[in-house]
Protein backbone atom coordinates (compact mmCIF):
# COMPACT_ATOMS: atom_id res chain seq x y z
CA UNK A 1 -56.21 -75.32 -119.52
CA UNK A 2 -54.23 -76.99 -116.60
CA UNK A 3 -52.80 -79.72 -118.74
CA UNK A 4 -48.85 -80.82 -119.47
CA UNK A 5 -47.51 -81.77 -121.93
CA UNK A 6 -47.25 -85.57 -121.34
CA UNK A 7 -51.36 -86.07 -121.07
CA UNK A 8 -51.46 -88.31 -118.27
CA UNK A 9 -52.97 -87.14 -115.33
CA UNK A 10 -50.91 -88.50 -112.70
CA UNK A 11 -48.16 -86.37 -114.05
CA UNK A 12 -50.47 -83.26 -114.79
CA UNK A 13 -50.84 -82.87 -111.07
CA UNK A 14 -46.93 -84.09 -110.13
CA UNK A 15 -46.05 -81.23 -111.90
CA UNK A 16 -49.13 -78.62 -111.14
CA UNK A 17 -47.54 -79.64 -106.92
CA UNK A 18 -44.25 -79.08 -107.84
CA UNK A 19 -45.21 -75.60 -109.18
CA UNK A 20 -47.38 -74.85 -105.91
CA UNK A 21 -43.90 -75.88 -103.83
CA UNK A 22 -42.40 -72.88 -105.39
CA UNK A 23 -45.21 -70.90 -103.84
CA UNK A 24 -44.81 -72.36 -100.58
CA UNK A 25 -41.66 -72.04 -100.17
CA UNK A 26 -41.52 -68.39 -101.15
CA UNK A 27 -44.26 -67.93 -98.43
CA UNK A 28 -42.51 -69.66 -95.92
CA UNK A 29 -39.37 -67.73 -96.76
CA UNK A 30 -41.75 -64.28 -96.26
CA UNK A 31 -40.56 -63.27 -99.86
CA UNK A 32 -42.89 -62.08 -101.92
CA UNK A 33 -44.93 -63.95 -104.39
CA UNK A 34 -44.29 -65.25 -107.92
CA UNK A 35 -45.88 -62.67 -110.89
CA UNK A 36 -49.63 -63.16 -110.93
CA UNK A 37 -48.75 -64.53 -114.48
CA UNK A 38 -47.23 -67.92 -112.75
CA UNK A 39 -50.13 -67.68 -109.80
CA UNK A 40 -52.80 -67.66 -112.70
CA UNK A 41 -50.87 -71.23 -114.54
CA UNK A 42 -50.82 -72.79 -111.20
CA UNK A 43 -54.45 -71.98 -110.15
CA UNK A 44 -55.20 -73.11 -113.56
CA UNK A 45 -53.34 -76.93 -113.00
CA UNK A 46 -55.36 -77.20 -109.90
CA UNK A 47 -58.68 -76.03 -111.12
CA UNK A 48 -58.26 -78.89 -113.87
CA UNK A 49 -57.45 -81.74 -110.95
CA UNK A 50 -60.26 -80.68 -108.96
CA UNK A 51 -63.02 -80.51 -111.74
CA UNK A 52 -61.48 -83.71 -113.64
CA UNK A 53 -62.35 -85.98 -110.45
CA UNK A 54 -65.06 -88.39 -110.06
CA UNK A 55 -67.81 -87.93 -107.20
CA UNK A 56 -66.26 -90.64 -105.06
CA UNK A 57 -62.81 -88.12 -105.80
CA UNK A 58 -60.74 -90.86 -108.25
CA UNK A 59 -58.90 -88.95 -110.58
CA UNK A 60 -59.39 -90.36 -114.47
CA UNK A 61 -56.92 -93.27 -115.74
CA UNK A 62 -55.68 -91.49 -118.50
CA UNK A 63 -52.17 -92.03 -120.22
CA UNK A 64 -49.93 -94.01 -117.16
CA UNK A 65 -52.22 -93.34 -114.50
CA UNK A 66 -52.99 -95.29 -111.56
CA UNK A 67 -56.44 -95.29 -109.84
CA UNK A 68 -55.44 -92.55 -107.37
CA UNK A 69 -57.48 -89.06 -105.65
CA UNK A 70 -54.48 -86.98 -107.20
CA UNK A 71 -56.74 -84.25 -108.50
CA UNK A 72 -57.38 -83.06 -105.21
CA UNK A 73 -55.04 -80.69 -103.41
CA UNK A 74 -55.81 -78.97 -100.19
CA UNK A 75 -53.22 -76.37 -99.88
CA UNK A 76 -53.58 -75.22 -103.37
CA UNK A 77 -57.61 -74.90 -102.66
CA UNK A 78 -56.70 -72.91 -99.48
CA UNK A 79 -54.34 -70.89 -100.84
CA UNK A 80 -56.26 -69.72 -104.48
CA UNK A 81 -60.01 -69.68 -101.84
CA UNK A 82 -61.52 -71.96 -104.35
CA UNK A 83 -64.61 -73.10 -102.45
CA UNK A 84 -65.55 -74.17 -105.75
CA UNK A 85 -63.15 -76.99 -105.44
CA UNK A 86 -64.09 -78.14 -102.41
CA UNK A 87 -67.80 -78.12 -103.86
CA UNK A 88 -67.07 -80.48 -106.26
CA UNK A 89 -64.22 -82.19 -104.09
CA UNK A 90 -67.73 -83.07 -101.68
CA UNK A 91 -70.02 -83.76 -103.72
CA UNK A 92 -71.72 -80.98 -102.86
CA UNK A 93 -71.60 -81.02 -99.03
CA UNK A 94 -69.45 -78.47 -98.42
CA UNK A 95 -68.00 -74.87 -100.76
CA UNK A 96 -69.70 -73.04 -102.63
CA UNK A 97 -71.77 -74.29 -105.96
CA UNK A 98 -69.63 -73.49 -109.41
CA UNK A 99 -71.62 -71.10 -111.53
CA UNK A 100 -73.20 -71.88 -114.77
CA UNK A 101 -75.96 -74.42 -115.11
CA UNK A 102 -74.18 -77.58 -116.32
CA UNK A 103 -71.79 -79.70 -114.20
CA UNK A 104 -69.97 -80.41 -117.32
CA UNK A 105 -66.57 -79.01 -118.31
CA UNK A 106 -64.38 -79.06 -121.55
CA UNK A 107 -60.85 -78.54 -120.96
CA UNK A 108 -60.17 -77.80 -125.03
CA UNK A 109 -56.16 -77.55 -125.24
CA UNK A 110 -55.91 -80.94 -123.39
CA UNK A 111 -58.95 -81.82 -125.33
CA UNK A 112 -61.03 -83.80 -122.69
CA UNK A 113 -64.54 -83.43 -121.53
CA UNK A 114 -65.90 -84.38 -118.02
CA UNK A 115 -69.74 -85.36 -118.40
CA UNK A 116 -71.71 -84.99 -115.47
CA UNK A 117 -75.61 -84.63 -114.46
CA UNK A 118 -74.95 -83.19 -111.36
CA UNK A 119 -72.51 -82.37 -108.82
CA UNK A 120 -74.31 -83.11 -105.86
CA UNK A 121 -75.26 -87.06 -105.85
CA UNK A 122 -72.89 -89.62 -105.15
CA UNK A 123 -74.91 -92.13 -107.49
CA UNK A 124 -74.63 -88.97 -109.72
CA UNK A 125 -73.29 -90.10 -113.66
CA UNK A 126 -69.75 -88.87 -114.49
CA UNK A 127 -67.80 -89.29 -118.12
CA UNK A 128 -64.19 -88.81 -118.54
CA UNK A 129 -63.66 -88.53 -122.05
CA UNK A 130 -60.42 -87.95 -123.95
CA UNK A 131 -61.86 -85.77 -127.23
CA UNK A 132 -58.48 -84.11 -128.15
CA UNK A 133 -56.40 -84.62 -131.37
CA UNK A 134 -53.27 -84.81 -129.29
CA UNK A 135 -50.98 -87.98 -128.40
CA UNK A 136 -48.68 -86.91 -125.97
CA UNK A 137 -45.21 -85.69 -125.37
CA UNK A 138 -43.75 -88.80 -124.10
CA UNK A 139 -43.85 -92.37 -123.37
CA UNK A 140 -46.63 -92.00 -120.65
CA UNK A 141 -49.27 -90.98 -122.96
CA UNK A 142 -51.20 -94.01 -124.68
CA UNK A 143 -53.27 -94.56 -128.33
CA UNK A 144 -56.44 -93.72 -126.05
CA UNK A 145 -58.61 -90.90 -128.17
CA UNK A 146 -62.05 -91.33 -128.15
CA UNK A 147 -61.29 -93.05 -124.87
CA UNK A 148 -63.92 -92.62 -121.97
CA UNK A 149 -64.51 -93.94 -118.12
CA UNK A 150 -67.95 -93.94 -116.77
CA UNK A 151 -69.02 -94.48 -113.47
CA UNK A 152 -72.22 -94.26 -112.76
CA UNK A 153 -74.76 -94.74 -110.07
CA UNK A 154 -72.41 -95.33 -107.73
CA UNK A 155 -70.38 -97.96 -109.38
CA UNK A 156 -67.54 -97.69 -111.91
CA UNK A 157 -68.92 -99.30 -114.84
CA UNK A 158 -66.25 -98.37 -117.74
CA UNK A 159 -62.64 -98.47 -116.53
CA UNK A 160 -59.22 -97.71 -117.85
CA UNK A 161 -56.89 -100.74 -118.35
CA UNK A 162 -54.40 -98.31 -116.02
CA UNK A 163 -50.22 -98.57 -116.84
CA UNK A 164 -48.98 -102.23 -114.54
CA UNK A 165 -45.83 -101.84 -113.87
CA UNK A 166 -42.56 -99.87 -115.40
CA UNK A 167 -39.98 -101.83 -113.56
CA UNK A 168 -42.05 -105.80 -114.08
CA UNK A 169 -40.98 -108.87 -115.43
CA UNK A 170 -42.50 -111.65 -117.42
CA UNK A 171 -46.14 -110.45 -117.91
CA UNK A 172 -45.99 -107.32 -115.93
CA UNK A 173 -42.88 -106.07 -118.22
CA UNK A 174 -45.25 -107.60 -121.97
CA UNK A 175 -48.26 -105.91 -120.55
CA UNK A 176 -46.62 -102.62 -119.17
CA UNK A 177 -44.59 -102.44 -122.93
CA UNK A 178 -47.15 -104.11 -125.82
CA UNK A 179 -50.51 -103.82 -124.38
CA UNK A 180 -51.42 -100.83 -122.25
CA UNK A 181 -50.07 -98.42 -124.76
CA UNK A 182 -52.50 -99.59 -127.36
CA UNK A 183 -55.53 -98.16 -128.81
CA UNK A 184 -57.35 -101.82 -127.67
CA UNK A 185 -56.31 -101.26 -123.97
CA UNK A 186 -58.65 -98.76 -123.83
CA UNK A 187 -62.43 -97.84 -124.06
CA UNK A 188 -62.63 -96.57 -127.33
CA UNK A 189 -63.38 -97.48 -131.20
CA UNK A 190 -60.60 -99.23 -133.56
CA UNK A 191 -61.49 -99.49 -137.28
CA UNK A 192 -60.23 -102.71 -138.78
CA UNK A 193 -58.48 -104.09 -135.93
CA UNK A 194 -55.92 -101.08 -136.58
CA UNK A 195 -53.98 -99.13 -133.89
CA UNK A 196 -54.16 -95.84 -133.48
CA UNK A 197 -51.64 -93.95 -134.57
């Protein structure tokens, strides 16, 4: 459903560009494209970055994720005609209105669910939550299920402790290793003080 393996959407998109490259560079090269098979996957990364983004167009903390707007990728809406994107992307100002009546999407292999009452409002209520049973395939993903980020009415109200720093020292290096990893660095539910695991 767009996802990688890792579960941390910072890297979801890294990898859905460096996909897309391959594209561009057999365009630029005037060879012909990849198998619609590998078109599809790719369409598919970027059609989980666009519809995963808030309404101001920050991209959920999930797993080591910074606050960022990496969900969003012009080319790749350009290139797939995905007004759709660009819909959401705006708030509604500009594209074309996804079909369906809700604003909400599951993406169900990933297992998260983005809440939303409406696409159009900036003050509009989004929820990012992570509703999947799995952890990760590396170091980057964090003991976050259950986890959500709200914002709402035009404010960020809930928000993910993010990753600090890989390369810190002192308290950069404790929080970056024993805290944002944990199930209590997050917005979600322990059960006798325990980690998840």
């Amino acid at each position: 459903d767009g996802m990688e393996t890792e579960e941390a959407f910072g890297y979801d998109m890294w990898t859905a560009r460096s996909f897309f490259n391959t594209i561009e560079i057999l365009q630029q090269a005037k060879h012909p494209p990849p198998p619609q098979s590998y078109l599809d996957k790719v369409e598919t990364m970027f059609n989980y970055g666009a519809y995963s983004d808030d309404q101001f167009q920050y991209s959920p903390r999930d797993g080591d994720m910074d606050l960022s707007r990496s969900g969003w990728y012009q080319p790749a809406m350009d290139y797939f005609k995905r007004s759709d994107w660009l819909y959401v992307h705006t708030a509604g100002a500009n594209g074309t209105k996804p079909p369906g009546e809700s604003a909400s999407v599951i993406f169900p292999w990933g297992g998260q669910a983005i809440l939303r009452n409406t696409f159009e409002q900036a003050d509009a209520h989004w929820l990012w939550m992570d509703v999947g049973n799995a952890y990760g395939s590396s170091g980057h993903a964090h003991a976050s299920k259950n986890a959500i980020n709200l914002r709402a009415y035009g404010d960020m109200l809930l928000v993910d402790s993010g990753r600090f720093q890989y390369n810190g020292d002192g308290l950069s290096e404790q929080l970056n290793r024993e805290y944002e990893r944990t199930t209590t660095a997050h917005n979600t539910l322990t059960f006798d003080s325990c980690q998840q695991a």
